[in-house]
C-alpha atoms as a PDB file:
ATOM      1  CA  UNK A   1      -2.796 -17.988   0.530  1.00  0.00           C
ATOM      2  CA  UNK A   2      -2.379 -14.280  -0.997  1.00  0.00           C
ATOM      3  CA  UNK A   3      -3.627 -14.275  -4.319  1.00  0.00           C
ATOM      4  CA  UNK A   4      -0.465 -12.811  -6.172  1.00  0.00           C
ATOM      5  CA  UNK A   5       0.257 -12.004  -9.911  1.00  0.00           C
ATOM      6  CA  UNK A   6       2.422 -13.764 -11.783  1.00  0.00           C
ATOM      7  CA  UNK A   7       5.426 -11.890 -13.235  1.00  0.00           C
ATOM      8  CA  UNK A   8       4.197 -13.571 -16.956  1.00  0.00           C
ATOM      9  CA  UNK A   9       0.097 -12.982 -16.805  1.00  0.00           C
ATOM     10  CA  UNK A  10      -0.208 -15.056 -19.970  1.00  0.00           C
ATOM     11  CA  UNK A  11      -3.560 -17.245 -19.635  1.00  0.00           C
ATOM     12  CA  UNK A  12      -4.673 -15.085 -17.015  1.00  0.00           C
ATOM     13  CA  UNK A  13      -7.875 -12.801 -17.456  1.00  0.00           C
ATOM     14  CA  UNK A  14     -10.248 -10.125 -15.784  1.00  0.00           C
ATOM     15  CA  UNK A  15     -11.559 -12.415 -12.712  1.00  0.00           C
ATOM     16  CA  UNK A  16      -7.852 -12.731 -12.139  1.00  0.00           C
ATOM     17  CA  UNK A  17      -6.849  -9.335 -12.519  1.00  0.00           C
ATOM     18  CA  UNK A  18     -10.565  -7.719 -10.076  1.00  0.00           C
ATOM     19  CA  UNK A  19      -9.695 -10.683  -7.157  1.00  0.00           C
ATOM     20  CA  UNK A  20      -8.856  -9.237  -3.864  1.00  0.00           C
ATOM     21  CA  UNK A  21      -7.848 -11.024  -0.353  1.00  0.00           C
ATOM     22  CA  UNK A  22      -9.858  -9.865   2.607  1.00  0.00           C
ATOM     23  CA  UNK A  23      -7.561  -8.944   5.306  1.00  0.00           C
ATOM     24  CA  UNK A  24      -9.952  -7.429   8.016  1.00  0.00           C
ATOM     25  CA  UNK A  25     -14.106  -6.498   7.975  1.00  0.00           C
ATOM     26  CA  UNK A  26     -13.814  -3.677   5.382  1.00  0.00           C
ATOM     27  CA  UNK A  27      -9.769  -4.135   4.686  1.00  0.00           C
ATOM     28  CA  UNK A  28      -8.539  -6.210   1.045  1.00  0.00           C
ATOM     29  CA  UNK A  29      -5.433  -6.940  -0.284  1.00  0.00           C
ATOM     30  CA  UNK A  30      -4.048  -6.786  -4.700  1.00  0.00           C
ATOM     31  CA  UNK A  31      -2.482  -6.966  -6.836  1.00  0.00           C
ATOM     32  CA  UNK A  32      -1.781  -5.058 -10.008  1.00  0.00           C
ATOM     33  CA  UNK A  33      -0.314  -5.506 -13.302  1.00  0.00           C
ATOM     34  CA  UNK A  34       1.753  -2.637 -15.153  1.00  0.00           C
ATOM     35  CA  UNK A  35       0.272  -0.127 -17.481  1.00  0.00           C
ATOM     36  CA  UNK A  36       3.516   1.686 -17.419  1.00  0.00           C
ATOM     37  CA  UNK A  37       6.439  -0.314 -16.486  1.00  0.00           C
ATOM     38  CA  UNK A  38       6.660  -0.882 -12.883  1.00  0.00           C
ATOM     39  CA  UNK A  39       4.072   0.945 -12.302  1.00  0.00           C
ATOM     40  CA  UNK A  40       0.516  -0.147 -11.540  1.00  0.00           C
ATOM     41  CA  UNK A  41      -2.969   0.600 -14.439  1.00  0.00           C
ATOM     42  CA  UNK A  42      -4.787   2.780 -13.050  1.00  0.00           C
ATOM     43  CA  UNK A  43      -7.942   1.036 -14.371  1.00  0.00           C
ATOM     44  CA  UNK A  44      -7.377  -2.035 -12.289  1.00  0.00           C
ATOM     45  CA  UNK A  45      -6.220   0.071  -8.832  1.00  0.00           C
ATOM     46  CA  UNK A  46     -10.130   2.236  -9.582  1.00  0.00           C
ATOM     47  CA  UNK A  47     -11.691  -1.726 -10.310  1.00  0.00           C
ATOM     48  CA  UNK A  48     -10.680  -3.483  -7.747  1.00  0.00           C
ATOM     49  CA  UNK A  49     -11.508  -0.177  -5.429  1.00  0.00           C
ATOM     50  CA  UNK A  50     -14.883  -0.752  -6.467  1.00  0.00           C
ATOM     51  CA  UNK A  51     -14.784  -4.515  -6.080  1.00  0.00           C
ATOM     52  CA  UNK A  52     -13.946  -3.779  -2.233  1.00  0.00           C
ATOM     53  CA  UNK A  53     -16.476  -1.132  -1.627  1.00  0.00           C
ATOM     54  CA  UNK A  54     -19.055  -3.738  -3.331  1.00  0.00           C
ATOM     55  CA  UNK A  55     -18.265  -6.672  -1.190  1.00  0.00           C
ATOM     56  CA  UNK A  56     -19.276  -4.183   1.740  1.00  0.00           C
ATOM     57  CA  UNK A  57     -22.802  -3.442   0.504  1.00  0.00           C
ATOM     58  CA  UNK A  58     -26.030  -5.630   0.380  1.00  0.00           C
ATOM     59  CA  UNK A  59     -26.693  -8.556  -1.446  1.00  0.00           C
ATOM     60  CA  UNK A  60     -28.369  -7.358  -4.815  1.00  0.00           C
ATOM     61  CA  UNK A  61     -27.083  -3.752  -4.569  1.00  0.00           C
ATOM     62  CA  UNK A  62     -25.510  -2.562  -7.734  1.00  0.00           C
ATOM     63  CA  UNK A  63     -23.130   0.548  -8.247  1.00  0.00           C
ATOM     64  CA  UNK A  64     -24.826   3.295  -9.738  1.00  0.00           C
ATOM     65  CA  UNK A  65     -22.377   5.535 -10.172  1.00  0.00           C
ATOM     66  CA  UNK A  66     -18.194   6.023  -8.955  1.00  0.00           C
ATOM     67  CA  UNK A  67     -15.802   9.121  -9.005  1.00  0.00           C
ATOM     68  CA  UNK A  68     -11.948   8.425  -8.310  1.00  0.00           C
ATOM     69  CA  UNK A  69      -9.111  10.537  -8.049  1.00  0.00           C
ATOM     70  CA  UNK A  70      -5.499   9.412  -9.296  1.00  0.00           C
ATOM     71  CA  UNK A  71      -2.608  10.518  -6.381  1.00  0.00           C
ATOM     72  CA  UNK A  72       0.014   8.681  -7.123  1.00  0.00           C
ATOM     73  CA  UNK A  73       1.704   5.860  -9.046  1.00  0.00           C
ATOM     74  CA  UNK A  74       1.445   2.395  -7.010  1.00  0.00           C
ATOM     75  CA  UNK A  75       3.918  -0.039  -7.491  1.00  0.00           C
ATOM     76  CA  UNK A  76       3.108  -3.528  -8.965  1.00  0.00           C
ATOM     77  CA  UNK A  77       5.583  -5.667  -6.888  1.00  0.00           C
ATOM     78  CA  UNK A  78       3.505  -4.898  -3.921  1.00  0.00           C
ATOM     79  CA  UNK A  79       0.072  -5.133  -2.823  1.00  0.00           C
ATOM     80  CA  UNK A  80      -2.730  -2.716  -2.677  1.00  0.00           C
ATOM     81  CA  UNK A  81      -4.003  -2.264   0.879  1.00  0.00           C
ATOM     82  CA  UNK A  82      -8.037  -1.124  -0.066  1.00  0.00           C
ATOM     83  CA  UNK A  83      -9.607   0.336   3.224  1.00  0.00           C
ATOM     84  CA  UNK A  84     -13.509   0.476   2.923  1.00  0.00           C
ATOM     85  CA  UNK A  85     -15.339   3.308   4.768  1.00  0.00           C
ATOM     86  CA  UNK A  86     -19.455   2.790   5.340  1.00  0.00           C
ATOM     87  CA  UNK A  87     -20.433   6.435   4.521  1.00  0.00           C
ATOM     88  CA  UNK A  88     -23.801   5.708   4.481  1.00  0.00           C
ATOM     89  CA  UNK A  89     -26.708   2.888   4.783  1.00  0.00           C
ATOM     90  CA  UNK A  90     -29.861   4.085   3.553  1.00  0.00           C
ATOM     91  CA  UNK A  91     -32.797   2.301   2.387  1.00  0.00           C
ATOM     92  CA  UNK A  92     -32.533   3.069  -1.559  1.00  0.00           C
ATOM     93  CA  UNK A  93     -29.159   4.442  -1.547  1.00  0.00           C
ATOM     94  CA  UNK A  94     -25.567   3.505   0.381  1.00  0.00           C
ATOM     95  CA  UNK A  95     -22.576   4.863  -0.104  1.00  0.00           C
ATOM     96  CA  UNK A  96     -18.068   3.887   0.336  1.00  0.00           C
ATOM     97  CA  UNK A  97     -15.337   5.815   0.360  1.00  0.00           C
ATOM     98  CA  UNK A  98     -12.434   3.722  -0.104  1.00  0.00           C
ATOM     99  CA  UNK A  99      -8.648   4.887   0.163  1.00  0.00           C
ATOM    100  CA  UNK A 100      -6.292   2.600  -1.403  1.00  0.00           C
ATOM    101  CA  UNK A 101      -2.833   2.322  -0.185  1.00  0.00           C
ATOM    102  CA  UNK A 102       0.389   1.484  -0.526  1.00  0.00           C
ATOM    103  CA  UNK A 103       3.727   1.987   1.909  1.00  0.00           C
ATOM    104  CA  UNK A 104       1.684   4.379   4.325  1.00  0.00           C
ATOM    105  CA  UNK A 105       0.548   6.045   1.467  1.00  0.00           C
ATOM    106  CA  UNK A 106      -2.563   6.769  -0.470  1.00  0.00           C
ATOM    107  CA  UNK A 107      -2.509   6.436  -4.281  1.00  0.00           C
ATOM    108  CA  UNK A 108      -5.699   6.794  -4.888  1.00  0.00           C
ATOM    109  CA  UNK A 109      -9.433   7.787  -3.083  1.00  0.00           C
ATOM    110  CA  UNK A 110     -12.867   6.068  -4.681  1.00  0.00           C
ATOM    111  CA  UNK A 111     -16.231   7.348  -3.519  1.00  0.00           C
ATOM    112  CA  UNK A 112     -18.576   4.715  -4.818  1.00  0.00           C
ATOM    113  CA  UNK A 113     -22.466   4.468  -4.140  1.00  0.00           C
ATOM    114  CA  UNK A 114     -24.673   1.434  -4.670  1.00  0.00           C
ATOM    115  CA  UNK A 115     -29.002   1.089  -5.010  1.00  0.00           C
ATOM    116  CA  UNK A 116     -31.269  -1.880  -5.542  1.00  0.00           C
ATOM    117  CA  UNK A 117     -32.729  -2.074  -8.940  1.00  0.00           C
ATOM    118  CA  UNK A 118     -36.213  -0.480  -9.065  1.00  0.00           C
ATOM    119  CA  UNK A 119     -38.789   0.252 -11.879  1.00  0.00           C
ATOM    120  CA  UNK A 120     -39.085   3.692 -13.316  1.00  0.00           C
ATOM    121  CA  UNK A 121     -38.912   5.928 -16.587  1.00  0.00           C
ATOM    122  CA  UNK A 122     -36.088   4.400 -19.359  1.00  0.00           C
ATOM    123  CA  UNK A 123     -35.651   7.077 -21.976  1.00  0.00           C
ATOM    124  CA  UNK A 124     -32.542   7.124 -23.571  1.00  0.00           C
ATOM    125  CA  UNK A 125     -30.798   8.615 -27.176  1.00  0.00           C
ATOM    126  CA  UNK A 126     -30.703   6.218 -30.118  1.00  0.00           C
ATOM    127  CA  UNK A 127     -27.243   4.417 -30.697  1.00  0.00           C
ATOM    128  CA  UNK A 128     -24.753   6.282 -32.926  1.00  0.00           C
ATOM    129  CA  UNK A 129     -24.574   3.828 -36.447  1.00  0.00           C
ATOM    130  CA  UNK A 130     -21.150   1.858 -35.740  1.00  0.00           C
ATOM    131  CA  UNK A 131     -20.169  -1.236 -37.725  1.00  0.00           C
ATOM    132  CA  UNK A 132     -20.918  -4.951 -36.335  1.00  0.00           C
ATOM    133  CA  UNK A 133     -17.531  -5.972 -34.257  1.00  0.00           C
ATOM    134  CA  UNK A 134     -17.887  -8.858 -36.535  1.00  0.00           C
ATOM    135  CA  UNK A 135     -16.749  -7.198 -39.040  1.00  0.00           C
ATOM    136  CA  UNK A 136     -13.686  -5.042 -38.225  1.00  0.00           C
ATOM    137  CA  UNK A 137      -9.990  -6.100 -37.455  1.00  0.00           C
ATOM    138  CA  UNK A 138      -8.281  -7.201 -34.684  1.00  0.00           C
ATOM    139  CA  UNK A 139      -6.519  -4.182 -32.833  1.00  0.00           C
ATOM    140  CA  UNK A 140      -4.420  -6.428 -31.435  1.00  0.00           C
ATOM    141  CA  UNK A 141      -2.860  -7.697 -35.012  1.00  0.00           C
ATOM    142  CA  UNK A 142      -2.831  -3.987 -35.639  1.00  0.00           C
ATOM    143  CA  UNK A 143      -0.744  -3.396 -32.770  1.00  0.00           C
ATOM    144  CA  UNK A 144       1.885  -6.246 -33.177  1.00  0.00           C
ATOM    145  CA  UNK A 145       2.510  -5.101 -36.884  1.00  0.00           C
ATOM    146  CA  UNK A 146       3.054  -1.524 -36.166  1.00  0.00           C
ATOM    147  CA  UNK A 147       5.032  -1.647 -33.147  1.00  0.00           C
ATOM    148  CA  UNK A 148       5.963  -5.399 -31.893  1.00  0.00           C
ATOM    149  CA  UNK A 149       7.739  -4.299 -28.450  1.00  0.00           C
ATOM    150  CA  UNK A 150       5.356  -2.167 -27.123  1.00  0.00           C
ATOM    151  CA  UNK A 151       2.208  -4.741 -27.858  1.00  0.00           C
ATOM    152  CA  UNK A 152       4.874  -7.566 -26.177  1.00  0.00           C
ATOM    153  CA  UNK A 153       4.334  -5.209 -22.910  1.00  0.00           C
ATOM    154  CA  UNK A 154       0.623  -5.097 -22.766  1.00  0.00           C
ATOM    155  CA  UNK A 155      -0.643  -7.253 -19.880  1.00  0.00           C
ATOM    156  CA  UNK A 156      -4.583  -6.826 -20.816  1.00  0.00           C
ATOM    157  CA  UNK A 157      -4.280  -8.469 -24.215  1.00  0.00           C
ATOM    158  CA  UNK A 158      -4.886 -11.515 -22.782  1.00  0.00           C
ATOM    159  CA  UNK A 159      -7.993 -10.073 -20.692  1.00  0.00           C
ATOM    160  CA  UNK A 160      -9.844  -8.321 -23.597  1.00  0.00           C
ATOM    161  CA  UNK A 161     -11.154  -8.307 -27.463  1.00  0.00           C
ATOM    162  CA  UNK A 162     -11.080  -5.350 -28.852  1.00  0.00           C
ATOM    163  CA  UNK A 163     -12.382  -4.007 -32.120  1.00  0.00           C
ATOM    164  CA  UNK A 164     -11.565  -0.353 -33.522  1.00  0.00           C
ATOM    165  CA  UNK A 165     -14.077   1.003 -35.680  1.00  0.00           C
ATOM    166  CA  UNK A 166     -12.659   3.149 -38.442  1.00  0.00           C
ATOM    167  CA  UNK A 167     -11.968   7.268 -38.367  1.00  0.00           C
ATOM    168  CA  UNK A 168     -14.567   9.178 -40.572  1.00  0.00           C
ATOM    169  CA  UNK A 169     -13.114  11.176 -43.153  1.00  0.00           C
ATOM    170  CA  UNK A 170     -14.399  14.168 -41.340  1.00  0.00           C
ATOM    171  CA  UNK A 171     -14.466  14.268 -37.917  1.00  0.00           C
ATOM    172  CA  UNK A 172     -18.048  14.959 -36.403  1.00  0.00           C
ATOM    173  CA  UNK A 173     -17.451  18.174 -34.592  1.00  0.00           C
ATOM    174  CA  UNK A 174     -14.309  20.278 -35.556  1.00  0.00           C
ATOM    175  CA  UNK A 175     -12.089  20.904 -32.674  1.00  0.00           C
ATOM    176  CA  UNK A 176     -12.939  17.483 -31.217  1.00  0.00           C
ATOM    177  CA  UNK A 177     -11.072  13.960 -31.419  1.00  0.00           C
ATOM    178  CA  UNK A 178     -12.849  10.940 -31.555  1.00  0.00           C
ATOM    179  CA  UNK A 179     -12.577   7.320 -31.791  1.00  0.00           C
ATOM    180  CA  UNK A 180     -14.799   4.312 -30.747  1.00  0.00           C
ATOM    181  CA  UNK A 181     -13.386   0.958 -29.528  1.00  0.00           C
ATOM    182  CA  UNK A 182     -15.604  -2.426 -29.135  1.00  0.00           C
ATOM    183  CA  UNK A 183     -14.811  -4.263 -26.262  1.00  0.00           C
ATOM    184  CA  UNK A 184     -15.575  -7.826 -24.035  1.00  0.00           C
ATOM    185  CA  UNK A 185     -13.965 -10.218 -21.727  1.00  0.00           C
ATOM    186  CA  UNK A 186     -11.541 -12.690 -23.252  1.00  0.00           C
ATOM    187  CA  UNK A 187     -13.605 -15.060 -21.551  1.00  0.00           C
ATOM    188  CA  UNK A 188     -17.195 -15.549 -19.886  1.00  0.00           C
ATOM    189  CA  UNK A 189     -17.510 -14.268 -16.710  1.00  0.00           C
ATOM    190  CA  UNK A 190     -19.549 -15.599 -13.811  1.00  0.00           C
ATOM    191  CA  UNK A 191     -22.846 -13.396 -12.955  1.00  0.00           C
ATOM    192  CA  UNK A 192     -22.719 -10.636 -10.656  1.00  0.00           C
ATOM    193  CA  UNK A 193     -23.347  -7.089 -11.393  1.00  0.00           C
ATOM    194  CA  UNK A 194     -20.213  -6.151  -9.278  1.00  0.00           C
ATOM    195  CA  UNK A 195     -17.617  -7.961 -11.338  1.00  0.00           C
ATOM    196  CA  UNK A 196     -19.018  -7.026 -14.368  1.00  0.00           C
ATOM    197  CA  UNK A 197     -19.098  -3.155 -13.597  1.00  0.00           C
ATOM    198  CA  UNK A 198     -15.523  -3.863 -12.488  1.00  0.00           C
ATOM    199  CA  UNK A 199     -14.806  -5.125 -15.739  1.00  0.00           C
ATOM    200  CA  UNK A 200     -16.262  -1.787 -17.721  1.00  0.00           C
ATOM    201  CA  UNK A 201     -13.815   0.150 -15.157  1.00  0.00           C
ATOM    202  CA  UNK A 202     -10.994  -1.779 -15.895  1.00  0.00           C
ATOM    203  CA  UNK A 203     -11.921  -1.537 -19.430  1.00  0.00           C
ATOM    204  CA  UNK A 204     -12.649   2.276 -19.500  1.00  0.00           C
ATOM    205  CA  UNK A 205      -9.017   3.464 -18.012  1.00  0.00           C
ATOM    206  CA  UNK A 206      -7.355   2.346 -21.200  1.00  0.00           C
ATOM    207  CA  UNK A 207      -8.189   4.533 -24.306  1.00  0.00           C
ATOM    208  CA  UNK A 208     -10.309   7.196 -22.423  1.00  0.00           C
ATOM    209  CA  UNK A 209      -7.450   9.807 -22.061  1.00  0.00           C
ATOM    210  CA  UNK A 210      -5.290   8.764 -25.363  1.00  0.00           C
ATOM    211  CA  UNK A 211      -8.380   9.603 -26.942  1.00  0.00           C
ATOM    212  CA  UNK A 212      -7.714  13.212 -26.264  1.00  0.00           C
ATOM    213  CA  UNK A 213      -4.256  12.827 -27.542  1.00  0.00           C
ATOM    214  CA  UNK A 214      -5.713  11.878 -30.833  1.00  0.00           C
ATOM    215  CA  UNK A 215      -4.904  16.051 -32.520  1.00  0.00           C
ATOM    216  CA  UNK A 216      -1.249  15.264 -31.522  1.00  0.00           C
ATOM    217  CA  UNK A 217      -0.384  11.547 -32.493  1.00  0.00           C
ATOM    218  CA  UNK A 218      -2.164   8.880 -34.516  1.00  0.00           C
ATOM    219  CA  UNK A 219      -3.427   6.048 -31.837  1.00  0.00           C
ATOM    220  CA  UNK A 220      -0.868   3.967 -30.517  1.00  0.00           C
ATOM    221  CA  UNK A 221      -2.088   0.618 -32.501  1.00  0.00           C
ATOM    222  CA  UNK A 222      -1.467   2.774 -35.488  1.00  0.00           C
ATOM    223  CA  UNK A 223       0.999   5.001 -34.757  1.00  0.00           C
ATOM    224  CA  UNK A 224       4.246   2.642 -34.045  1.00  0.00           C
ATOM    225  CA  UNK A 225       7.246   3.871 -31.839  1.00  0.00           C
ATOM    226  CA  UNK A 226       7.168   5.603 -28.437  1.00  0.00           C
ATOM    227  CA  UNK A 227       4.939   8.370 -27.588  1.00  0.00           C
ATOM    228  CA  UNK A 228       5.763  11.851 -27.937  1.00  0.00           C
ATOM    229  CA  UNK A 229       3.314  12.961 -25.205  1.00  0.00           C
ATOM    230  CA  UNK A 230       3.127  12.790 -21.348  1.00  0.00           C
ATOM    231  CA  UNK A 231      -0.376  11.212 -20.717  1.00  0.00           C
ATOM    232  CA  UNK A 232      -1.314   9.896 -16.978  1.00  0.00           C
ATOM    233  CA  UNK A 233      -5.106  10.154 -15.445  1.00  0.00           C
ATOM    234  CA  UNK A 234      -6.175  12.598 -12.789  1.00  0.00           C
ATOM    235  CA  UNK A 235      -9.450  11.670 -11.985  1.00  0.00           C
ATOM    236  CA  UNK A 236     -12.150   9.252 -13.606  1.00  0.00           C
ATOM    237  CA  UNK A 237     -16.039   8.925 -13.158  1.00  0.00           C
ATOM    238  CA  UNK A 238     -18.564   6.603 -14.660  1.00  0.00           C
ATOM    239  CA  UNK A 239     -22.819   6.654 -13.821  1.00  0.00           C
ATOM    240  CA  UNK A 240     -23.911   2.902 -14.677  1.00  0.00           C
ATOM    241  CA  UNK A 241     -27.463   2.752 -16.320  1.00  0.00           C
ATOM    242  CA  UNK A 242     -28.077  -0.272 -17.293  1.00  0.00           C
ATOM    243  CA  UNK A 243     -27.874  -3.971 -16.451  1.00  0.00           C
ATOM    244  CA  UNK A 244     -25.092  -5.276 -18.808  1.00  0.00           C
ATOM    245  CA  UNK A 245     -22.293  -8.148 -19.419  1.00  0.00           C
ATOM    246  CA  UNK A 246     -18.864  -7.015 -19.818  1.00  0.00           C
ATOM    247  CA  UNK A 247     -18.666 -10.530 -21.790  1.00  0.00           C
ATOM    248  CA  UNK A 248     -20.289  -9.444 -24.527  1.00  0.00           C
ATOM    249  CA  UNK A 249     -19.423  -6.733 -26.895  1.00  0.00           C
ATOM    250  CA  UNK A 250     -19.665  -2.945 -25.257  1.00  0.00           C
ATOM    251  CA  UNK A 251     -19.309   0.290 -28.103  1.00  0.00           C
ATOM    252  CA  UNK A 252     -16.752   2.628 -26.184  1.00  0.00           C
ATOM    253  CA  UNK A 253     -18.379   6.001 -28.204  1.00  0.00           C
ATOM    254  CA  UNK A 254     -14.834   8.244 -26.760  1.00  0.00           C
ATOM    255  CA  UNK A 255     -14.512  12.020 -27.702  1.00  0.00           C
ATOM    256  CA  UNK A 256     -12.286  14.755 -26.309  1.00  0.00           C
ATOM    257  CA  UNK A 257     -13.477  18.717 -26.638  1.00  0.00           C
ATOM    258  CA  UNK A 258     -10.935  19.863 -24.768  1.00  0.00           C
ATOM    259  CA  UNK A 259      -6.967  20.526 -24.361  1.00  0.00           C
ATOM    260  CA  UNK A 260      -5.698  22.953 -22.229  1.00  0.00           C
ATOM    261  CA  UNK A 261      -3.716  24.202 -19.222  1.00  0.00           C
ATOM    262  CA  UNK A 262      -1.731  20.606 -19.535  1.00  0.00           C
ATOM    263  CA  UNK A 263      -5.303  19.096 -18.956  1.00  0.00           C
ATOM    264  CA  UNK A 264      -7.232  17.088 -21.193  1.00  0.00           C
ATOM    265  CA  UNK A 265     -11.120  16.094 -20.541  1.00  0.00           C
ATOM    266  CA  UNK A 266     -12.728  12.975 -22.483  1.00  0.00           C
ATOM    267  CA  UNK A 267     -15.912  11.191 -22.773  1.00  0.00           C
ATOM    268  CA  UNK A 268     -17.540   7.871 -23.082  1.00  0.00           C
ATOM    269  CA  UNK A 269     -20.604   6.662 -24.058  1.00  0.00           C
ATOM    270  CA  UNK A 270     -21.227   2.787 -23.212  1.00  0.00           C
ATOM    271  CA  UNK A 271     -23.702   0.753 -25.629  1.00  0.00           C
ATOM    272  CA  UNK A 272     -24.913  -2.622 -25.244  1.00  0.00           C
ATOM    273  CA  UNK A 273     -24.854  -4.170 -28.944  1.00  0.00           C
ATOM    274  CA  UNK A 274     -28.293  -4.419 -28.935  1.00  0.00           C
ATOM    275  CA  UNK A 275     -28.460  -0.119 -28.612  1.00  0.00           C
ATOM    276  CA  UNK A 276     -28.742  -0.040 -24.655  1.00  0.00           C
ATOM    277  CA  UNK A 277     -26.890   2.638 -23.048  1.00  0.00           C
ATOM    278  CA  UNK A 278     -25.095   1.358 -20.837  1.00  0.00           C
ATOM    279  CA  UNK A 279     -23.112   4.007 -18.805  1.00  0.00           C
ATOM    280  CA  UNK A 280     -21.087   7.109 -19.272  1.00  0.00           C
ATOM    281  CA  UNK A 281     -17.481   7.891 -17.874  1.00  0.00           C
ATOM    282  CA  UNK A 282     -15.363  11.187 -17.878  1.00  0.00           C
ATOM    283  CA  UNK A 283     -12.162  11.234 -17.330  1.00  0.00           C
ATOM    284  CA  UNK A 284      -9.551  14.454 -16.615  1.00  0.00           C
ATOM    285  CA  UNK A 285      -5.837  13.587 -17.700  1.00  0.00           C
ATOM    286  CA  UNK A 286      -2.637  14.970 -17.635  1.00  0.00           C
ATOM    287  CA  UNK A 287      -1.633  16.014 -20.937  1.00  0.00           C
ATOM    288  CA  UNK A 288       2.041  17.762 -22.305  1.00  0.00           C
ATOM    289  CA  UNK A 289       4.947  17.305 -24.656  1.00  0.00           C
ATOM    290  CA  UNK A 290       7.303  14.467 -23.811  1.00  0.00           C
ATOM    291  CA  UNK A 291      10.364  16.076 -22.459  1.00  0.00           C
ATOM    292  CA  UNK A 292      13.647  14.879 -23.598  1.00  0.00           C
ATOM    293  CA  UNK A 293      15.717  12.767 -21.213  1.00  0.00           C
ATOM    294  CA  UNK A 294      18.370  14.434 -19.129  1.00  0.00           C
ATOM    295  CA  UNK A 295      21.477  13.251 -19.449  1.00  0.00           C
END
């Protein structure tokens, strides 16, 4: 029986939202929920891309590293087709491209690669100072005061915590926005690396590129009201580093230091509480003034 997404995802959370139906050797089947109405989050489409290229690989092989490109919108009241291609089997490294699809066409390409674990050097920078997720407010309570409709329309609230640490008075590097985000699973997962790095990519779509709206518009939690800006991803990467849970709390460390040419180009650092990093993404977005509606 297709797994298929209820029009109200209330209760439902991030193994829901990463499951896939195999439909042939290297062929799976989603579903996605909106991130703009009707129209599928590109965070889930790039996860469960992942998830399929995964379930391809060998037993204890973990993704290393992923680069995506956005081609179109996908619908959400019909499935993803994800078609895995076996690029490569080598003995430390193997590597998928998969094209995901949707009415004949392809929305968006994932070229993933995958390694067993193996000791070596770990050097790594020391964790930027960032208050205990303990102790900051709810974004979500944020969100629901300051604009009640558009919170209402956010499927992944009942997915993820999220924390948002406080702007500095100054920001670190003129020039550059900035903003940093805790985040875990609703819920405990079950183990598997491959879930749980499709969790951080689920996870990583959502702030990544507003981020670099930030010299333009307060964030949306705070801001209240529609957007004035066009914002949509073009292409996303992240390198994994480190074992980690998506179940426990992750420091999203985001910054932007660039706007131009209706592009925008942000950053993430990923830290384990404990100061592990945990992975970086970089993501390229589409970003321009909101035009006013024809009439």
């Amino acid at each position: 029986m297709p797994h298929i997404l209820p029009t109200d995802e209330v209760g439902l959370g991030l193994v829901d939202f990463l499951s896939l139906d195999r439909a042939g050797q290297d062929i799976f089947h989603g579903w996605c929920h909106a991130g703009l109405p009707l129209r599928a989050f590109g965070g889930q489409v790039a996860a469960q891309a992942l998830s399929a290229a995964g379930r391809t690989v060998s037993e204890g092989w973990a993704a290393h590293s992923l680069h995506g490109y956005f081609l179109r919108g996908a619908s959400t009241v019909r499935p993803v087709v994800y078609r895995v291609e076996r690029l490569r089997e080598g003995g430390s490294f193997a590597t998928r491209q998969v094209s995901a699809e949707q009415d004949g066409q392809v929305v968006f390409t994932l070229s993933a690669s995958f390694k067993p674990a193996e000791h070596s050097y770990d050097l790594q920078p020391a964790m930027p100072a960032t208050p205990d997720p303990s102790t900051l407010p709810d974004l979500y309570e944020l969100w629901a005061a300051a604009d009640p409709e558009d919170f209402g329309q956010q499927r992944y609230r009942h997915a993820l915590e999220i924390r948002r640490v406080p702007d500095p008075p100054e920001p670190a590097s003129p020039g550059m926005t900035e903003q940093k985000l805790w985040i875990r699973a609703s819920r405990t997962l079950p183990d598997g690396p491959l879930l749980h790095a499709g969790a951080l990519a689920y996870a990583s779509d959502l702030f990544l590129a507003p981020t670099a709206a930030l010299a333009l518009e307060p964030p949306r939690p705070l801001r209240g009201g529609p957007s004035k800006v066009y914002l949509t991803s073009l292409d996303h990467a992240i390198w994994f580093h480190r074992p980690f849970r998506a179940d426990e709390w992750l420091l999203f460390a985001q910054r932007s230091p660039s706007s131009v040419d209706g592009r925008a180009l942000a950053f993430a650092e990923v830290w384990s509480q404990d100061g592990r990093l945990i992975a970086h993404v970089v993501q390229e977005a589409v970003l321009r003034p909101l035009r006013e509606p024809r009439h």
